[in-house]
Protein backbone atom coordinates (compact mmCIF):
# COMPACT_ATOMS: atom_id res chain seq x y z
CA UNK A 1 17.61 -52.78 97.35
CA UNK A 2 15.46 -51.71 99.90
CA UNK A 3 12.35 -49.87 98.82
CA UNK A 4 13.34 -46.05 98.42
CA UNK A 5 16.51 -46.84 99.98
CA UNK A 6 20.38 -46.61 98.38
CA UNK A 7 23.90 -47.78 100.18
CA UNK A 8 27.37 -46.71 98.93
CA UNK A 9 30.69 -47.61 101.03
CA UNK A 10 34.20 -46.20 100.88
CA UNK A 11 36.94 -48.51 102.12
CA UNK A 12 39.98 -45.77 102.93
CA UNK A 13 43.59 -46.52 102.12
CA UNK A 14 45.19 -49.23 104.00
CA UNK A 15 47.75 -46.29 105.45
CA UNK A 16 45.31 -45.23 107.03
CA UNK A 17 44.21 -48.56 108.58
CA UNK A 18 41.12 -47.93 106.23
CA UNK A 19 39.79 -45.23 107.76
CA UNK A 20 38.15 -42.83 105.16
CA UNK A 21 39.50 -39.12 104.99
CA UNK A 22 36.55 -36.41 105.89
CA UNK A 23 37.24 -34.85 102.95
CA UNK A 24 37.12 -37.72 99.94
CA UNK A 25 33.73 -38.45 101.77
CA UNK A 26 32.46 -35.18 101.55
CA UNK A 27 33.39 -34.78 98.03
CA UNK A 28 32.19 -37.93 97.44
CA UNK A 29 28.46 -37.19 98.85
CA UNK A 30 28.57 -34.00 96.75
CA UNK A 31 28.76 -35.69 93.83
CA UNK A 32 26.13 -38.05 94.64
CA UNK A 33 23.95 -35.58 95.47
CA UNK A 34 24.67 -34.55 91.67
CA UNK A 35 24.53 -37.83 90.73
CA UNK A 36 20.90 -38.05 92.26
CA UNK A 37 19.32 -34.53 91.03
CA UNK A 38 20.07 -35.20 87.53
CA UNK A 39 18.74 -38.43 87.35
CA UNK A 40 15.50 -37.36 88.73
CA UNK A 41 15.41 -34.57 86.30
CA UNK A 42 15.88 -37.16 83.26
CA UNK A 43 12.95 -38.93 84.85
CA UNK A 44 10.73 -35.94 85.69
CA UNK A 45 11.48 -34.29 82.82
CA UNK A 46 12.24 -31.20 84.88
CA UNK A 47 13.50 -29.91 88.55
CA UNK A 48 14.56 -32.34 91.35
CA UNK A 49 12.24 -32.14 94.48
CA UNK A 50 13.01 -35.30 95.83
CA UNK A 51 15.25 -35.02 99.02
CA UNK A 52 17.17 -37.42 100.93
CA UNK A 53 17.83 -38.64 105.13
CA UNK A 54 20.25 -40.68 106.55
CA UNK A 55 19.18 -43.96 107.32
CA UNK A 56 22.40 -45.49 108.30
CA UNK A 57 25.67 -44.74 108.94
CA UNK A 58 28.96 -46.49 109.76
CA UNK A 59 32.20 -45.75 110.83
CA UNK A 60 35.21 -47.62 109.96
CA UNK A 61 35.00 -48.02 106.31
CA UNK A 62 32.74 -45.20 105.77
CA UNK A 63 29.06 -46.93 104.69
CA UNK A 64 26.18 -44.47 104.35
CA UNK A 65 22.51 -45.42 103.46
CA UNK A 66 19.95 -42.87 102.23
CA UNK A 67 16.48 -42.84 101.92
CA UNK A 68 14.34 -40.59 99.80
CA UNK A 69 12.20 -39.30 101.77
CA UNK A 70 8.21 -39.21 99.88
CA UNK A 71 7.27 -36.04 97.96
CA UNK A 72 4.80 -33.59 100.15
CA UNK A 73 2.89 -33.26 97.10
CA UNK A 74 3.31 -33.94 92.88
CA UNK A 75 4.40 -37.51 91.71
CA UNK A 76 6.49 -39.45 93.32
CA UNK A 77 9.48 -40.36 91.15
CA UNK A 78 11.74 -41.91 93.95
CA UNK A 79 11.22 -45.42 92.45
CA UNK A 80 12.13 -44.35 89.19
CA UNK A 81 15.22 -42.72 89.94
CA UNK A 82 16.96 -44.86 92.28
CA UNK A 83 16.76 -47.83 90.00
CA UNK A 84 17.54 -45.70 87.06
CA UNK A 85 20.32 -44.52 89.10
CA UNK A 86 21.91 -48.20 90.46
CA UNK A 87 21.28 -49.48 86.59
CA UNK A 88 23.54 -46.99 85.33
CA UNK A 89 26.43 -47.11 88.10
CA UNK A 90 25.86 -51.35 87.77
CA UNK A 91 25.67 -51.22 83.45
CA UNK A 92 28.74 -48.16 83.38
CA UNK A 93 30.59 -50.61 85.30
CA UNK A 94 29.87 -53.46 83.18
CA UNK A 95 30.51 -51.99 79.97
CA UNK A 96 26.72 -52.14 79.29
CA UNK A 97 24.68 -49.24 77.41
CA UNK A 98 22.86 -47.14 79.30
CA UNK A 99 19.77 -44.89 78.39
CA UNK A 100 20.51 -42.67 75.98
CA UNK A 101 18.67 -40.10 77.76
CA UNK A 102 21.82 -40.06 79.94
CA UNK A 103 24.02 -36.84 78.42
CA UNK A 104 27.61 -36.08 78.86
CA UNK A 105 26.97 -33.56 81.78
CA UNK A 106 25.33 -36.61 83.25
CA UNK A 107 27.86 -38.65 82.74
CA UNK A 108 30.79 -36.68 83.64
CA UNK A 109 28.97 -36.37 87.23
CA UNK A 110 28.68 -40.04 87.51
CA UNK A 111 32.57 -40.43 86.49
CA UNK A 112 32.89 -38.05 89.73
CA UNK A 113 32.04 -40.81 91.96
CA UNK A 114 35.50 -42.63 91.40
CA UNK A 115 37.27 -39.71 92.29
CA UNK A 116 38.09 -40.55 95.59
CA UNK A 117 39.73 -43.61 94.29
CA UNK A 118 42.61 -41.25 92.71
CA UNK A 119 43.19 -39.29 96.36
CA UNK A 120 43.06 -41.53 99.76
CA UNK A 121 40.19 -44.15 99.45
CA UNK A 122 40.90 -47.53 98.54
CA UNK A 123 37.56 -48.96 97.98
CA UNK A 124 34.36 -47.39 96.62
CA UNK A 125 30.86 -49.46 96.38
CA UNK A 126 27.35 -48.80 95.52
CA UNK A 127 24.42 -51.18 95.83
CA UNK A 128 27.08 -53.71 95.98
CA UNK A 129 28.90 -52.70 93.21
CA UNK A 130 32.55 -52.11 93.73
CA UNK A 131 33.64 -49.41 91.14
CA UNK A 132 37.28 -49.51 89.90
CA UNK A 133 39.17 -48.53 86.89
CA UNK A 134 37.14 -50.46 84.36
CA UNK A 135 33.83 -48.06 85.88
CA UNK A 136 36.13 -44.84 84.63
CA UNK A 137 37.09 -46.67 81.52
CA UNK A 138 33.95 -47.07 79.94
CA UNK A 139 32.42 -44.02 80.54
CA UNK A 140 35.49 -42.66 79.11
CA UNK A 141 34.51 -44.66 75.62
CA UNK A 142 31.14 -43.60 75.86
CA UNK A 143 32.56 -39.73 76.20
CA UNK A 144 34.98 -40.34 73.44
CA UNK A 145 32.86 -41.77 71.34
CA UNK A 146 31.08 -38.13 71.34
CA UNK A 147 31.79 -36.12 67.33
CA UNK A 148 31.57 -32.83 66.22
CA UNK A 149 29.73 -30.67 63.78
CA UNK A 150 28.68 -27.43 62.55
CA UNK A 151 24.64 -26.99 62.79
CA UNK A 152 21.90 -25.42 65.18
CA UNK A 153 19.26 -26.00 67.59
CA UNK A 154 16.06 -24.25 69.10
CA UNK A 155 14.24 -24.40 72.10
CA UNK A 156 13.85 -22.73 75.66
CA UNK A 157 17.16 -21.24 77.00
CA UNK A 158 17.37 -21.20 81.13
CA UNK A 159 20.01 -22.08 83.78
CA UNK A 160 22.20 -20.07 83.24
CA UNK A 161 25.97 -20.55 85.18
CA UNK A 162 28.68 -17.79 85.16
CA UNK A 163 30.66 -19.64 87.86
CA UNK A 164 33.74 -20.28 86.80
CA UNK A 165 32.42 -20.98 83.61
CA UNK A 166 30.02 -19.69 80.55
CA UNK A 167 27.03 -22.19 79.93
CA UNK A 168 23.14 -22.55 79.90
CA UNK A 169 21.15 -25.23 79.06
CA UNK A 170 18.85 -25.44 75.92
CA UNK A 171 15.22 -27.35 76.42
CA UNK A 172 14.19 -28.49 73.04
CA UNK A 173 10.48 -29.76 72.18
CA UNK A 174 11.07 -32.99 73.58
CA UNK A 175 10.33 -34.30 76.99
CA UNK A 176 13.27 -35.46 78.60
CA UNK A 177 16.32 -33.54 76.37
CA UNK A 178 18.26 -30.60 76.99
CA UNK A 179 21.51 -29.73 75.61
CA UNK A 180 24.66 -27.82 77.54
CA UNK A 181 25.50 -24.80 75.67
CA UNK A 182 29.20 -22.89 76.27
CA UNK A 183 29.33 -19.62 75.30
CA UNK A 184 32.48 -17.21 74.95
CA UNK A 185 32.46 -13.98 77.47
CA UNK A 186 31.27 -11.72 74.41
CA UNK A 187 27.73 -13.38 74.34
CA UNK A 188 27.22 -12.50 78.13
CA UNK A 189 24.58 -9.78 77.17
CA UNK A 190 22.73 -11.88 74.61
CA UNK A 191 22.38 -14.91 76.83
CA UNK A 192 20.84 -12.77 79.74
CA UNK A 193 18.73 -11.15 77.87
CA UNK A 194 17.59 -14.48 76.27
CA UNK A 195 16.30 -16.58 79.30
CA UNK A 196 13.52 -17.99 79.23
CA UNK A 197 12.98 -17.35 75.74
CA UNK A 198 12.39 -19.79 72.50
CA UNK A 199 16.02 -18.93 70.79
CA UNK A 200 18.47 -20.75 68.03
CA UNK A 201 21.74 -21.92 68.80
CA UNK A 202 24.38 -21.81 66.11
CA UNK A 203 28.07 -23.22 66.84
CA UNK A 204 29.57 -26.87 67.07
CA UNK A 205 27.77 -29.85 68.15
CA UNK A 206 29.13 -32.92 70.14
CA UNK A 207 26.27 -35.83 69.94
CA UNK A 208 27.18 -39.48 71.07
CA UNK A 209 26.06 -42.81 69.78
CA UNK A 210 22.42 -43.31 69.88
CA UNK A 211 21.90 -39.51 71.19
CA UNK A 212 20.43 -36.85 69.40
CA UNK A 213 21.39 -34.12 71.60
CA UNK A 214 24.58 -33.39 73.38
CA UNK A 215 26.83 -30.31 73.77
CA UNK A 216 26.85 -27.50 71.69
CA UNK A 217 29.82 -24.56 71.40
């Protein structure tokens, strides 16, 4: 790879002479972009700031290459996160473990890349990996592998997100974790008044192998 750099191709369905459909590629960039933020934030142990240009672009099959563009001040974590990114696409693909820093919020994003695979694209590779069944699969074991129980958890409570759902996300006192919270409508009130604050979680827990932290109810 390139330094800084990251290619992904879609190869569309063979109806349409392979030709990818504007709107699996958009979705498909979304999630990327998802894909990309919350990777950086596992490395940076906060915020994503890095942000990303076009360096190529090709019709046809639909390839795309992106570079991430240097920080205008702070560290620069591009390194970091675009080969922590391609490990985990190439190891989730393989059936390998991957760092255990990566959550199931994390994960379900990077199961999002294969989605065009289920609507009108044929083909999807990244870094020269072509991702397939076996990609969606695995990260399926990993999620399933995830087990419930009753207990609680402290730390800083922020992000909140009322759309279309109930959640926030929990920073506990160790660089690098946080843990998805979903609360019922009820708690609305509590959880606003709440952020940014040092609070304790009760409800059920979902950890996965070799995780400490995971989801909590």
């Amino acid at each position: 790879m390139p330094a800084n750099t990251i290619s992904m191709k879609l190869l569309g369905a063979d109806e349409d002479n392979g030709v990818v459909r504007f709107d699996d590629f958009r979705g498909f960039c979304d999630n990327l972009s998802q894909c990309l933020r919350k990777t950086e934030a596992i490395i940076a142990g906060g915020p994503s700031h890095i942000r990303y240009r076009i360096a190529a672009l090709h019709t046809g099959s639909a390839a795309i290459t992106l570079e991430a563009m240097p920080p205008a001040n702070g560290r620069d974590y591009r390194d970091d996160t675009l080969s922590l990114f391609t490990d985990t696409v190439g190891h989730l693909q393989d059936g390998e473990a991957v760092d255990s820093r990566m959550g199931r919020d994390v994960l379900e994003t990077f199961r999002a890349l294969v989605t065009p695979l289920h609507r009108n694209t044929k083909e999807v590779w990244i870094e020269g990996v072509r991702l397939n069944s076996q990609y969606e699969a695995n990260i399926e074991n990993i999620l399933g592998s995830s087990f419930p129980s009753h207990g609680s958890v402290s730390g800083i409570l922020e992000r909140v997100n009322v759309h279309n759902k109930r959640e926030f996300f929990l920073y506990p006192p160790i660089r690098n974790y946080r843990i998805k919270c979903i609360f019922v409508e009820k708690l609305l009130n509590r959880v606003r008044s709440a952020i940014k604050g040092n609070v304790t979680v009760r409800g059920v827990m979902y950890s996965e192998q070799d995780s400490p932290f995971c989801q909590s109810k």
